[in-house]
C-alpha atoms as a PDB file:
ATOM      1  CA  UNK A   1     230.170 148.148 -98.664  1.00  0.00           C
ATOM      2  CA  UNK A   2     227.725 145.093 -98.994  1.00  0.00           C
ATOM      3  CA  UNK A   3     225.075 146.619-100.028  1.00  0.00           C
ATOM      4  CA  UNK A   4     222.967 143.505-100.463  1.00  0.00           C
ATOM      5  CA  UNK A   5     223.792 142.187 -97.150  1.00  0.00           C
ATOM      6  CA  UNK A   6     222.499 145.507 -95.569  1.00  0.00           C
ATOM      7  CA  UNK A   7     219.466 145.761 -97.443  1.00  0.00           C
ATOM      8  CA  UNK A   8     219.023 142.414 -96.283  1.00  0.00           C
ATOM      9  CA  UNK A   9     218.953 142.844 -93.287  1.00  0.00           C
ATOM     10  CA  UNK A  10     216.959 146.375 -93.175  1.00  0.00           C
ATOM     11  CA  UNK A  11     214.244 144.132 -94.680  1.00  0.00           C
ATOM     12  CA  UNK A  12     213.706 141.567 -91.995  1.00  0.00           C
ATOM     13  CA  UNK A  13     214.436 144.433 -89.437  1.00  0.00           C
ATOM     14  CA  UNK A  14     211.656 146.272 -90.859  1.00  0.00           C
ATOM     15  CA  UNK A  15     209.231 144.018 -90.997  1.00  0.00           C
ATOM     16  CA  UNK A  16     210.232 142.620 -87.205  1.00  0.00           C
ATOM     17  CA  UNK A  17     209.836 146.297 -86.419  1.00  0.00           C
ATOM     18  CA  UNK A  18     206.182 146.752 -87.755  1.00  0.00           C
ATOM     19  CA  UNK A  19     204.734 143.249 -86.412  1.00  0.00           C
ATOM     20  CA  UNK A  20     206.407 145.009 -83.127  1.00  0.00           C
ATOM     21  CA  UNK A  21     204.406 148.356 -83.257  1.00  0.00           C
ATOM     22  CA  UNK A  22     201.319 146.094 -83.970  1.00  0.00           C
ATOM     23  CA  UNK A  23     201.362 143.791 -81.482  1.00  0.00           C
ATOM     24  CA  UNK A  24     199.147 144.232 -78.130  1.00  0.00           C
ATOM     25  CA  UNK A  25     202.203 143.009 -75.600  1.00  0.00           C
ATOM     26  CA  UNK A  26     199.802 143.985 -72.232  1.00  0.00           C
ATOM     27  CA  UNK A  27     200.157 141.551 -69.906  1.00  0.00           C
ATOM     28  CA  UNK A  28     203.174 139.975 -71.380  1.00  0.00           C
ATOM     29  CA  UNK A  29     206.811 139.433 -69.963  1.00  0.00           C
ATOM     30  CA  UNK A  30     209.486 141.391 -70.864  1.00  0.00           C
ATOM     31  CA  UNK A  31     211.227 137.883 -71.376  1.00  0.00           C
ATOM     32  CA  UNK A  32     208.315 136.927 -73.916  1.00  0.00           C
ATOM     33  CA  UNK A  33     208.417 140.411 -75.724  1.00  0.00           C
ATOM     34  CA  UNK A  34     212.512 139.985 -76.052  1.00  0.00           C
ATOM     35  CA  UNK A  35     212.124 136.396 -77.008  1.00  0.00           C
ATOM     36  CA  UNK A  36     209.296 136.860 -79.294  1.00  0.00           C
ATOM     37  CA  UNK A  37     210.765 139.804 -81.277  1.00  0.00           C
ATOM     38  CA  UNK A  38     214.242 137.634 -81.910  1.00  0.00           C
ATOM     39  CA  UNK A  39     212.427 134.749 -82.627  1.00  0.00           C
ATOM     40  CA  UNK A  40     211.088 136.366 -85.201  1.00  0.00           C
ATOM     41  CA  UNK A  41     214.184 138.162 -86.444  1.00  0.00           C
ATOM     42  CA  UNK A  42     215.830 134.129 -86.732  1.00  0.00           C
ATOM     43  CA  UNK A  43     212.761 132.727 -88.149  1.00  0.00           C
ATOM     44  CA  UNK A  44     213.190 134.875 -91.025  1.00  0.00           C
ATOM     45  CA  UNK A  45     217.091 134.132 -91.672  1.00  0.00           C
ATOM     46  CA  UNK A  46     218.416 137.053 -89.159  1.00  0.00           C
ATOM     47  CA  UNK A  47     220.812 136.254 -86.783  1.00  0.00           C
ATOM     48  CA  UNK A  48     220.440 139.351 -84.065  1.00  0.00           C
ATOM     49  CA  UNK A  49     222.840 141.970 -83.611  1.00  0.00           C
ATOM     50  CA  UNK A  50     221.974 142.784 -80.215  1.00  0.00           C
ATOM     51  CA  UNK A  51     219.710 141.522 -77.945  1.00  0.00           C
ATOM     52  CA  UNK A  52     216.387 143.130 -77.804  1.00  0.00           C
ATOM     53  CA  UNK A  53     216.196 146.010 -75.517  1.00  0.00           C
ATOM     54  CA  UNK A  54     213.084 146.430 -74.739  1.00  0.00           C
ATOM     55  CA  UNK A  55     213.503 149.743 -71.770  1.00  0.00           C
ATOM     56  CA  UNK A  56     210.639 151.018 -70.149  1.00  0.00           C
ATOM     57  CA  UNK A  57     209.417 154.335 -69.336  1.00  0.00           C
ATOM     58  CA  UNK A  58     212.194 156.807 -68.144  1.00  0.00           C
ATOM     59  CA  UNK A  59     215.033 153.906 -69.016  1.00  0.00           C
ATOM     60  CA  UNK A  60     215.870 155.545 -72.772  1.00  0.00           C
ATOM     61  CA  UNK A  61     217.999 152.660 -73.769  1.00  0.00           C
ATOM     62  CA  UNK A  62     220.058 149.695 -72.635  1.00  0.00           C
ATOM     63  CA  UNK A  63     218.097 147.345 -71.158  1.00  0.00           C
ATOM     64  CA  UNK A  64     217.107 143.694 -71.940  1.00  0.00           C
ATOM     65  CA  UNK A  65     215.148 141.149 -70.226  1.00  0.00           C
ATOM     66  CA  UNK A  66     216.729 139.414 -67.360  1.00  0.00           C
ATOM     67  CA  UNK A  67     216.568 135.284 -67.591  1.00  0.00           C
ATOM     68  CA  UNK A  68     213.034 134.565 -66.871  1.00  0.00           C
ATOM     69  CA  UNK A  69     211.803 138.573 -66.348  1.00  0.00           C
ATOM     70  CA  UNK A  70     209.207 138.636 -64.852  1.00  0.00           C
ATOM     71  CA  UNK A  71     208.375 142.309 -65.180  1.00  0.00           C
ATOM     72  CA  UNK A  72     204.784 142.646 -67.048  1.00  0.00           C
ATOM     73  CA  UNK A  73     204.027 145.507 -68.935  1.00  0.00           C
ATOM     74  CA  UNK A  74     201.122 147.268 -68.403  1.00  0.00           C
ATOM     75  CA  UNK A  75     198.836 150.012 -70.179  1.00  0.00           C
ATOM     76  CA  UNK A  76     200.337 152.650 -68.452  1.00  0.00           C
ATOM     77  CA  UNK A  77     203.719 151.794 -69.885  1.00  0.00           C
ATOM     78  CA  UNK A  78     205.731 153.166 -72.553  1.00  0.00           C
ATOM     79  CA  UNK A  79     208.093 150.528 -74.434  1.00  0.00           C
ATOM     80  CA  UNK A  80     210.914 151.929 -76.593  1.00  0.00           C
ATOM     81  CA  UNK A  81     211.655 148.312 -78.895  1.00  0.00           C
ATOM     82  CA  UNK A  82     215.112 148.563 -80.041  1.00  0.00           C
ATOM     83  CA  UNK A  83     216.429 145.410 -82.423  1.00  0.00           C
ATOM     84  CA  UNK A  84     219.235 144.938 -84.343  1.00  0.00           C
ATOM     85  CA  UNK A  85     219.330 142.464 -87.492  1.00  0.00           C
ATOM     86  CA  UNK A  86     222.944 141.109 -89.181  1.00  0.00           C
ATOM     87  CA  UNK A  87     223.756 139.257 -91.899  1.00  0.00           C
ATOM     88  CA  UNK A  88     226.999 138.168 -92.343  1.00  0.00           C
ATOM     89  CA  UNK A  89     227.831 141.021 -89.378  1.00  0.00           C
ATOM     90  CA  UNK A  90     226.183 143.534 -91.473  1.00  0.00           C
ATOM     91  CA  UNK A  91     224.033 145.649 -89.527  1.00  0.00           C
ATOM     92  CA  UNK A  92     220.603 146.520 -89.775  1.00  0.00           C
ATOM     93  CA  UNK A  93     219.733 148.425 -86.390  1.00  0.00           C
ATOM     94  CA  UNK A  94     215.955 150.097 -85.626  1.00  0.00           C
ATOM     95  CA  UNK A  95     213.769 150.783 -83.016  1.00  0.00           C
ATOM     96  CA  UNK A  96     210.100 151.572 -82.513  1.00  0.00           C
ATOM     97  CA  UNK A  97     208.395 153.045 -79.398  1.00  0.00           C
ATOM     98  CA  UNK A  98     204.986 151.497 -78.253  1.00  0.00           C
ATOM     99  CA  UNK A  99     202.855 152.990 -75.534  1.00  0.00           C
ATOM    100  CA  UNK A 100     198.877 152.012 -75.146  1.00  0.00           C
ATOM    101  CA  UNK A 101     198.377 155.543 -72.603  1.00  0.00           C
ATOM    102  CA  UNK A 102     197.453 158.952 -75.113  1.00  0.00           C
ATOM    103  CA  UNK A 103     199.560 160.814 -72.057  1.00  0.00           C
ATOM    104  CA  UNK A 104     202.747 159.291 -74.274  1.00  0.00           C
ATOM    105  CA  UNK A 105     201.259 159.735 -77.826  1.00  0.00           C
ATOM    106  CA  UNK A 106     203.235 162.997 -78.128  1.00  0.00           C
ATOM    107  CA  UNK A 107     206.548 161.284 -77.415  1.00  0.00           C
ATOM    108  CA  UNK A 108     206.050 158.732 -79.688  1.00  0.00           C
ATOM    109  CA  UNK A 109     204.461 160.706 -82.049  1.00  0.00           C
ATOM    110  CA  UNK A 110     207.292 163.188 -82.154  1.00  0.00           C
ATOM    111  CA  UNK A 111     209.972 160.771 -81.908  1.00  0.00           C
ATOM    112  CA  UNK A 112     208.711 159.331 -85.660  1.00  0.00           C
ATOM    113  CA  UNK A 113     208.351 163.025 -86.791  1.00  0.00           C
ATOM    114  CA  UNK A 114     212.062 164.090 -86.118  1.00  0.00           C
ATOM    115  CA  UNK A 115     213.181 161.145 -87.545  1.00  0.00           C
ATOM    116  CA  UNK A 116     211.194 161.525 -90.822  1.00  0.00           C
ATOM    117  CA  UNK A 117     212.442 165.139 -91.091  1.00  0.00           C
ATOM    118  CA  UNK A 118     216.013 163.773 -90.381  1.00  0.00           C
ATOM    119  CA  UNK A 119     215.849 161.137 -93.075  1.00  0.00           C
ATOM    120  CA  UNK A 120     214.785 163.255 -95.794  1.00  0.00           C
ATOM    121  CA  UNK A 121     217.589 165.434 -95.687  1.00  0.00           C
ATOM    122  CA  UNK A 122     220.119 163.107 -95.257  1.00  0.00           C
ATOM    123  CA  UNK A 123     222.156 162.364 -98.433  1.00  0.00           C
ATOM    124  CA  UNK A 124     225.758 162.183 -99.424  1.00  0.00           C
ATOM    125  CA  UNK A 125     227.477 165.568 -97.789  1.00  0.00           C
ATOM    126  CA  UNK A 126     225.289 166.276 -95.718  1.00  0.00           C
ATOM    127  CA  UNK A 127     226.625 167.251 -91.935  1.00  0.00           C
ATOM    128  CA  UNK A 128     226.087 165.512 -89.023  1.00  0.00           C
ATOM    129  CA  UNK A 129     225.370 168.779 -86.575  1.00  0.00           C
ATOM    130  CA  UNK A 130     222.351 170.115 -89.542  1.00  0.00           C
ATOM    131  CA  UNK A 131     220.656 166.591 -88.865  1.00  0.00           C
ATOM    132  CA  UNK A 132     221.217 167.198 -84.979  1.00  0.00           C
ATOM    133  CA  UNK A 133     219.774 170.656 -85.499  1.00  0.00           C
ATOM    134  CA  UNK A 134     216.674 169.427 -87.452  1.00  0.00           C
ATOM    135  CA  UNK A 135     216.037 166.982 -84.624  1.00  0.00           C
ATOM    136  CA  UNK A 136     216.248 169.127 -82.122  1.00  0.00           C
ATOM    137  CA  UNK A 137     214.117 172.059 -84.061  1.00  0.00           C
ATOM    138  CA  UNK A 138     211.241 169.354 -84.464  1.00  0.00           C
ATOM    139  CA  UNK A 139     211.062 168.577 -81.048  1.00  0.00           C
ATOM    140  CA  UNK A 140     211.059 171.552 -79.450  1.00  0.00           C
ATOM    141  CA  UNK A 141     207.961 173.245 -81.264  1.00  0.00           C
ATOM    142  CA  UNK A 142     206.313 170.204 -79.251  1.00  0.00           C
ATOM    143  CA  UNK A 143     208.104 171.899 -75.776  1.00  0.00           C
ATOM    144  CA  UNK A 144     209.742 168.532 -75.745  1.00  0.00           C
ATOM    145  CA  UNK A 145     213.252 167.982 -75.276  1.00  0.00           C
ATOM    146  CA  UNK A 146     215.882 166.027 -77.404  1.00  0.00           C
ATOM    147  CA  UNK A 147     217.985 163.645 -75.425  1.00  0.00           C
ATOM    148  CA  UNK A 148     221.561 165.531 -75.758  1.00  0.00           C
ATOM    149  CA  UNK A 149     223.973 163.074 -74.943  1.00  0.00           C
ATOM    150  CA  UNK A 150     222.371 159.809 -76.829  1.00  0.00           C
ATOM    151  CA  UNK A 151     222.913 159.863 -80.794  1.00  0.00           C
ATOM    152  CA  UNK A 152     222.784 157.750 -83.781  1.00  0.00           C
ATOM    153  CA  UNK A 153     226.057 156.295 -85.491  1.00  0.00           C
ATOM    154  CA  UNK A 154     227.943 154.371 -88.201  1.00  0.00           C
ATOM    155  CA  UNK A 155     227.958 151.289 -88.707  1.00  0.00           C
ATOM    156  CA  UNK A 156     230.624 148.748 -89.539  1.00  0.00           C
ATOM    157  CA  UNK A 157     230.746 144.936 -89.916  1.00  0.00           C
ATOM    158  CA  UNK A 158     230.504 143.322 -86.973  1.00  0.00           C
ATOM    159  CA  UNK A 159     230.348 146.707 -85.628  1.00  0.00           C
ATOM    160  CA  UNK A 160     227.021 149.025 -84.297  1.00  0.00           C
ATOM    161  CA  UNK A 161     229.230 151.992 -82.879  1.00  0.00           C
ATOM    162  CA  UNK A 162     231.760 152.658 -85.905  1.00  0.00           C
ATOM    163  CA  UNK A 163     233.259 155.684 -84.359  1.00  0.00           C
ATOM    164  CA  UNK A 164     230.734 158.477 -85.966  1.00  0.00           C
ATOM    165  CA  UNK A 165     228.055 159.964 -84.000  1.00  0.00           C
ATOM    166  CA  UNK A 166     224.898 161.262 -85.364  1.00  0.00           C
ATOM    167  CA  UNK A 167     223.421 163.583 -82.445  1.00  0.00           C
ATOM    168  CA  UNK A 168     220.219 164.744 -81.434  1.00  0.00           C
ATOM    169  CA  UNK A 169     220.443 168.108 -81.650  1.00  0.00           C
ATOM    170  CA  UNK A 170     222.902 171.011 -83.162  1.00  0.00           C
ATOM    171  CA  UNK A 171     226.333 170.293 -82.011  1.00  0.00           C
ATOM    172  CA  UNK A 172     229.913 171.620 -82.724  1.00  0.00           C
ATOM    173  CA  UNK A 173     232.064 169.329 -84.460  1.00  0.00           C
ATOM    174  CA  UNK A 174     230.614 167.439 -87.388  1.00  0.00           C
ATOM    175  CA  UNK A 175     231.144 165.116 -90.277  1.00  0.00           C
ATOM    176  CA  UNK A 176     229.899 164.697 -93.856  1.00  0.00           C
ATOM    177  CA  UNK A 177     227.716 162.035 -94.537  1.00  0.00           C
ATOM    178  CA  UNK A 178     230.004 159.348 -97.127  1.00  0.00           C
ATOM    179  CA  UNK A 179     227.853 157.065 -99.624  1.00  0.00           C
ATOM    180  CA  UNK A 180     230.650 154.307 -98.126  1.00  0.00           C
ATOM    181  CA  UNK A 181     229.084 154.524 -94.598  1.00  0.00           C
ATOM    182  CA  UNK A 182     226.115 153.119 -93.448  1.00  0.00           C
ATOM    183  CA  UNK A 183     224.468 155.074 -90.494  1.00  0.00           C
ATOM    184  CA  UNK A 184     221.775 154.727 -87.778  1.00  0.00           C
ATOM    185  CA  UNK A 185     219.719 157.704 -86.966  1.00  0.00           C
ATOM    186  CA  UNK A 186     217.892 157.866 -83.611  1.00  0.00           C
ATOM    187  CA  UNK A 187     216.127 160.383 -81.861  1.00  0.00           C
ATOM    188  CA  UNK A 188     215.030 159.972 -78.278  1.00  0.00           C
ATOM    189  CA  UNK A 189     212.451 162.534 -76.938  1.00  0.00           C
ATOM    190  CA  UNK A 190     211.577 163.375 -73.082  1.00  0.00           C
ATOM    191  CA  UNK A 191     209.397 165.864 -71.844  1.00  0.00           C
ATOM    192  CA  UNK A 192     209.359 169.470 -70.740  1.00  0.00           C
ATOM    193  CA  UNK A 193     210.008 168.455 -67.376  1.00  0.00           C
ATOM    194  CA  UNK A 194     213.305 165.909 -68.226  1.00  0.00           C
ATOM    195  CA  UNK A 195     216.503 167.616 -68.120  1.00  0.00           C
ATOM    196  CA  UNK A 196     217.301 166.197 -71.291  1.00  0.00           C
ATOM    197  CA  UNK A 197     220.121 163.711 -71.149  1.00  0.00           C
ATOM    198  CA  UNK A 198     220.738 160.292 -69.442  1.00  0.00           C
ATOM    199  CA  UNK A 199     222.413 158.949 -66.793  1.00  0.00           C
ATOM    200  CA  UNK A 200     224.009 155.555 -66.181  1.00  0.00           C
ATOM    201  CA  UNK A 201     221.921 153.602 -64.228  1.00  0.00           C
ATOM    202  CA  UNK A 202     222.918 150.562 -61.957  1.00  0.00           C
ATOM    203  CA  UNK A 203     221.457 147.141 -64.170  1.00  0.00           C
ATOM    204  CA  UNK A 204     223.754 145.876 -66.399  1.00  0.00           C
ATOM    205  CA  UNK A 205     222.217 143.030 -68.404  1.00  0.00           C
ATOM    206  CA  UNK A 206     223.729 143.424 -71.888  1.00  0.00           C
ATOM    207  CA  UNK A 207     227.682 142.294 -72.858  1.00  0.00           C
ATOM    208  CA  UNK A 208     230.368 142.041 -75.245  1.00  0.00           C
ATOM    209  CA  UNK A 209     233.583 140.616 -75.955  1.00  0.00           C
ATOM    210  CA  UNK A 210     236.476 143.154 -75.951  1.00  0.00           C
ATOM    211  CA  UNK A 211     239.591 140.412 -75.704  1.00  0.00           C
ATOM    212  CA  UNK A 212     240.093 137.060 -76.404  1.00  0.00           C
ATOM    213  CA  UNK A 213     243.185 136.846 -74.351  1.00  0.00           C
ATOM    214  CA  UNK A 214     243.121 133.916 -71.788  1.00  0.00           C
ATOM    215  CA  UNK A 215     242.661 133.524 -68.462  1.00  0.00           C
ATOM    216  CA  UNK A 216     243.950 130.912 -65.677  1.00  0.00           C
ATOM    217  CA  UNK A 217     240.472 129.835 -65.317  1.00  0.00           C
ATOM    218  CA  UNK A 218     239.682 127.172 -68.267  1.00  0.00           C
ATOM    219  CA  UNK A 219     235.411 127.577 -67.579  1.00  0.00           C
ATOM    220  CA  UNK A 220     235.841 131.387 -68.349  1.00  0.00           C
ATOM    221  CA  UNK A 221     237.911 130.815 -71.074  1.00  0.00           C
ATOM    222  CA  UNK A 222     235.728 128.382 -72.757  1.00  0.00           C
ATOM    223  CA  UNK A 223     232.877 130.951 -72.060  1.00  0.00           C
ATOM    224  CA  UNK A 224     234.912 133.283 -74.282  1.00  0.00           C
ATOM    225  CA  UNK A 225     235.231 130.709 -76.847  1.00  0.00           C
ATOM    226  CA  UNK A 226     231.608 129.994 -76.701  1.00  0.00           C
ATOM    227  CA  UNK A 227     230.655 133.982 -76.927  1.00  0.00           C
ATOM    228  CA  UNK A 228     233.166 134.594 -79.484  1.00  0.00           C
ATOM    229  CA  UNK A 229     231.920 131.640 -82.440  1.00  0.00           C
ATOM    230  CA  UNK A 230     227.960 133.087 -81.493  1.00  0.00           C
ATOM    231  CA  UNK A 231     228.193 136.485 -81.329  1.00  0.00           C
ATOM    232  CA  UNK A 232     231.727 137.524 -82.174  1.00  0.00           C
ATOM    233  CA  UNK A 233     231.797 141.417 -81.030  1.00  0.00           C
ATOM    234  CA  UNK A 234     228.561 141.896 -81.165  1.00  0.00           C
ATOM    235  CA  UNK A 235     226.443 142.585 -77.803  1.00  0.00           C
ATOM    236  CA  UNK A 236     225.072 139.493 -75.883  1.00  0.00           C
ATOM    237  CA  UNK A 237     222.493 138.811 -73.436  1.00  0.00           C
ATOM    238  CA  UNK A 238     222.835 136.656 -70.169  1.00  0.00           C
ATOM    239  CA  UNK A 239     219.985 134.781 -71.275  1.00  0.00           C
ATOM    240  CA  UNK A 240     221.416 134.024 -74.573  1.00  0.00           C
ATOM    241  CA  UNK A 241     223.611 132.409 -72.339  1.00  0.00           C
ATOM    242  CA  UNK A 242     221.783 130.717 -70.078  1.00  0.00           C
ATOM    243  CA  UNK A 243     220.463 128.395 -73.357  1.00  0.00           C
ATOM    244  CA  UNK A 244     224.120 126.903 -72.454  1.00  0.00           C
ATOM    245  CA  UNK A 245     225.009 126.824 -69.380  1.00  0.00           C
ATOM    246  CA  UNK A 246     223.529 126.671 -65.760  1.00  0.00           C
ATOM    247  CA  UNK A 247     222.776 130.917 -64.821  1.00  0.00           C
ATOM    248  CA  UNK A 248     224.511 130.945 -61.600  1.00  0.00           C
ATOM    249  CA  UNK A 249     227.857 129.920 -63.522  1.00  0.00           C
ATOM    250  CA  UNK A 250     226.849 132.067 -66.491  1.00  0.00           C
ATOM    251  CA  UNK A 251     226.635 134.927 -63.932  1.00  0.00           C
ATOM    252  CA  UNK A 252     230.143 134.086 -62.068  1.00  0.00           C
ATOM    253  CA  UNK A 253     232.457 133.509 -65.480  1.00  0.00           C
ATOM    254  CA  UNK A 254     231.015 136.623 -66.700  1.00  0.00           C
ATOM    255  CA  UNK A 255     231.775 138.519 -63.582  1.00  0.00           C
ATOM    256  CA  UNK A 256     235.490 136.908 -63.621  1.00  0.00           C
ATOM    257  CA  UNK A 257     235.369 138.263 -67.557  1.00  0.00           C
ATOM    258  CA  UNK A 258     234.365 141.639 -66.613  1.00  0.00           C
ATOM    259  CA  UNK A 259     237.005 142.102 -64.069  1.00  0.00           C
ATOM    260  CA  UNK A 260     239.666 140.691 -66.477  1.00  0.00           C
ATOM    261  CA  UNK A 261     238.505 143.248 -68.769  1.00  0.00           C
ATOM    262  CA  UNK A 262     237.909 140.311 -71.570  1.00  0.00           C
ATOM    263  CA  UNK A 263     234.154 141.400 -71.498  1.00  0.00           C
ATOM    264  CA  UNK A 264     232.290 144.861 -70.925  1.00  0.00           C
ATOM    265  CA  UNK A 265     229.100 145.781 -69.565  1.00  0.00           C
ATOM    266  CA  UNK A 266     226.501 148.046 -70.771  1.00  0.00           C
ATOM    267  CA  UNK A 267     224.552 149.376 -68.212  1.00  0.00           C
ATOM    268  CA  UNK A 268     220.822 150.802 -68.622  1.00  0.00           C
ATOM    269  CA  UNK A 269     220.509 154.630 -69.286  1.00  0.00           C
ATOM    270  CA  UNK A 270     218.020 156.516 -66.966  1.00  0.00           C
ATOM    271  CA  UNK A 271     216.790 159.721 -68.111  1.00  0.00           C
ATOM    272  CA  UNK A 272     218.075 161.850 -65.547  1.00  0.00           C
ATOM    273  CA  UNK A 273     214.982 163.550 -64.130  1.00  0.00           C
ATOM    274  CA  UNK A 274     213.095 160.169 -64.665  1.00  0.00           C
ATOM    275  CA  UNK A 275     211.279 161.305 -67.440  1.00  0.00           C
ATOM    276  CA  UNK A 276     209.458 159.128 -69.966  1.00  0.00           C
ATOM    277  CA  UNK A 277     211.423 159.013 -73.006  1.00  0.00           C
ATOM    278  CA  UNK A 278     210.311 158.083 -76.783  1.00  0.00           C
ATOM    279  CA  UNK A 279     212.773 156.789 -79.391  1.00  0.00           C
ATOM    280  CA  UNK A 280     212.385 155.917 -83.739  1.00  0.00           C
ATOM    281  CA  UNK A 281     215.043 154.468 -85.384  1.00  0.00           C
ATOM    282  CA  UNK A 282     216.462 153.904 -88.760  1.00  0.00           C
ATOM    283  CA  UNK A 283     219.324 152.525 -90.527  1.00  0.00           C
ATOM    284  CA  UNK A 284     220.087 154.620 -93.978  1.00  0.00           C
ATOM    285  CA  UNK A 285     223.398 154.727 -96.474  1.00  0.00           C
ATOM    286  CA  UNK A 286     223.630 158.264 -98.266  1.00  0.00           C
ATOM    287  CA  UNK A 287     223.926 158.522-101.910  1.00  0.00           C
ATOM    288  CA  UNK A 288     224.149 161.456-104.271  1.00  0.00           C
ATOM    289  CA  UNK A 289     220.719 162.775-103.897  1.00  0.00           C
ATOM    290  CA  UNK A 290     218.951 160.960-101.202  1.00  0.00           C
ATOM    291  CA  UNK A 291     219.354 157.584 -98.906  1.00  0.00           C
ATOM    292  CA  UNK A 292     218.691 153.866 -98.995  1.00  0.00           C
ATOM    293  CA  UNK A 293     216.603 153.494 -96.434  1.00  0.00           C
ATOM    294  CA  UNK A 294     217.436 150.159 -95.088  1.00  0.00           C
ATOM    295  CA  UNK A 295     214.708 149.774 -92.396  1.00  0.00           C
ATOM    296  CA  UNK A 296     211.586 151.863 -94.262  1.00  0.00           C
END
């Protein structure tokens, strides 16, 4: 456990995350908002440990700006702001939701609320279905609905999904929070009308390595080379590789790498009724009484 290296991290994701909920992004790109927030991440000695989703409306999670996007957002929108900080591939991951329309004030409102009530319970021992259940009981007395099949997780070096889930609402099957674990906790709220969980949707703009093993074309394996010394495991974006190399041939090798299984794609997640949805995020390690927040 490096517990420096994590608090580390939590710091510079924290404050990325406030000058994030702060910001008027009207009018702006979806490419400026992703750039901008990582910029910012680097500028104070983060490296990112994701790109920037920055998903819109009823997308709950997953997607990033294209090269160049040229989607705007506008007042009506709701913008869930997920970013991950690591130092040396330990992980601080958080998330705000922004919206400018009082329609999706209660979303966002009760997204922060469930997670408050979820992190102060959380200490070493605690199980993972009581912090589902507490999730889910503070959304509902809003008639909202928790997103059932998106939850937190452990983390690992190097690693954002260690393996452990934290969900978003009572489940059977559960763990004990360890003070040797560090954990992300995220609720994502939807309205009365959503059904409540996600579906796959067809963009896929967010990678990572899986293999290193070669292929017969040398481009693609270079690519692999190239992803693996900048973002070892860790998700990637096309555009972080488009810095590189020309985006048509960025788009092909990656294609070939999918196919070959050597690299995986992430695709958006849609809630499935098309509801808005709201998420807040925090990273937290247990300990005997309480937790270190990383990203308060």
């Amino acid at each position: 456990m490096q517990l420096d290296d994590y608090i580390k991290a939590g710091k510079i994701a924290s404050e990325v995350r406030e000058l994030a909920r702060a910001k008027d992004w009207v009018g702006k790109t979806l490419y400026e908002i992703c750039e901008t927030v990582e910029s910012e991440i680097q500028s104070r000695g983060g490296k990112c440990a994701f790109p920037v989703n920055a998903s819109l409306n009823e997308i709950a999670a997953h997607y990033t700006a294209e090269p160049n996007d040229p989607k705007v957002l506008t007042s009506s929108d709701l913008i869930k702001i997920d970013l991950g900080v690591q130092i040396n591939g330990y992980i601080a991951d958080t998330a705000v939701s922004v919206s400018y329309d009082p329609q999706s004030a209660i979303l966002v409102e009760t997204a922060e609320e469930a997670l408050k009530a979820a992190m102060a319970m959380v200490k070493e021992g605690t199980k993972s279905s009581e912090i589902g259940k507490t999730i889910q009981k503070t959304v509902m007395q809003y008639n909202l609905k928790p997103i059932a099949n998106l939850s937190g997780h452990s983390l690992e070096q190097y690693t954002i999904h260690a393996g452990k889930s934290i969900p978003n609402m009572w489940s059977i099957g559960s763990f004990a929070l360890s003070t040797k674990e560090a954990y992300a906790c995220e609720p994502f709220v939807t309205t009365s009308k959503g059904l409540g969980f996600v579906r796959e949707g067809k963009t896929r703009n967010i990678f990572g390595l899986v293999s290193r093993k070669k292929t017969k074309n040398e481009n693609a394996n270079k690519l692999v080379d190239f992803i693996w010394d900048n973002f070892n495991t860790l998700p990637f974006a096309l555009r972080w590789i488009t810095k590189s190399y020309e985006e048509k041939e960025a788009r092909t090798l990656l294609e070939e790498l999918i196919k070959n299984k050597i690299v995986r794609a992430y695709p958006v997640l849609n809630e499935a009724n098309s509801q808005r949805v709201a998420q807040a995020e925090h990273t937290f390690i247990p300990t005997a009484t309480s937790a270190i927040v990383t990203t308060l």
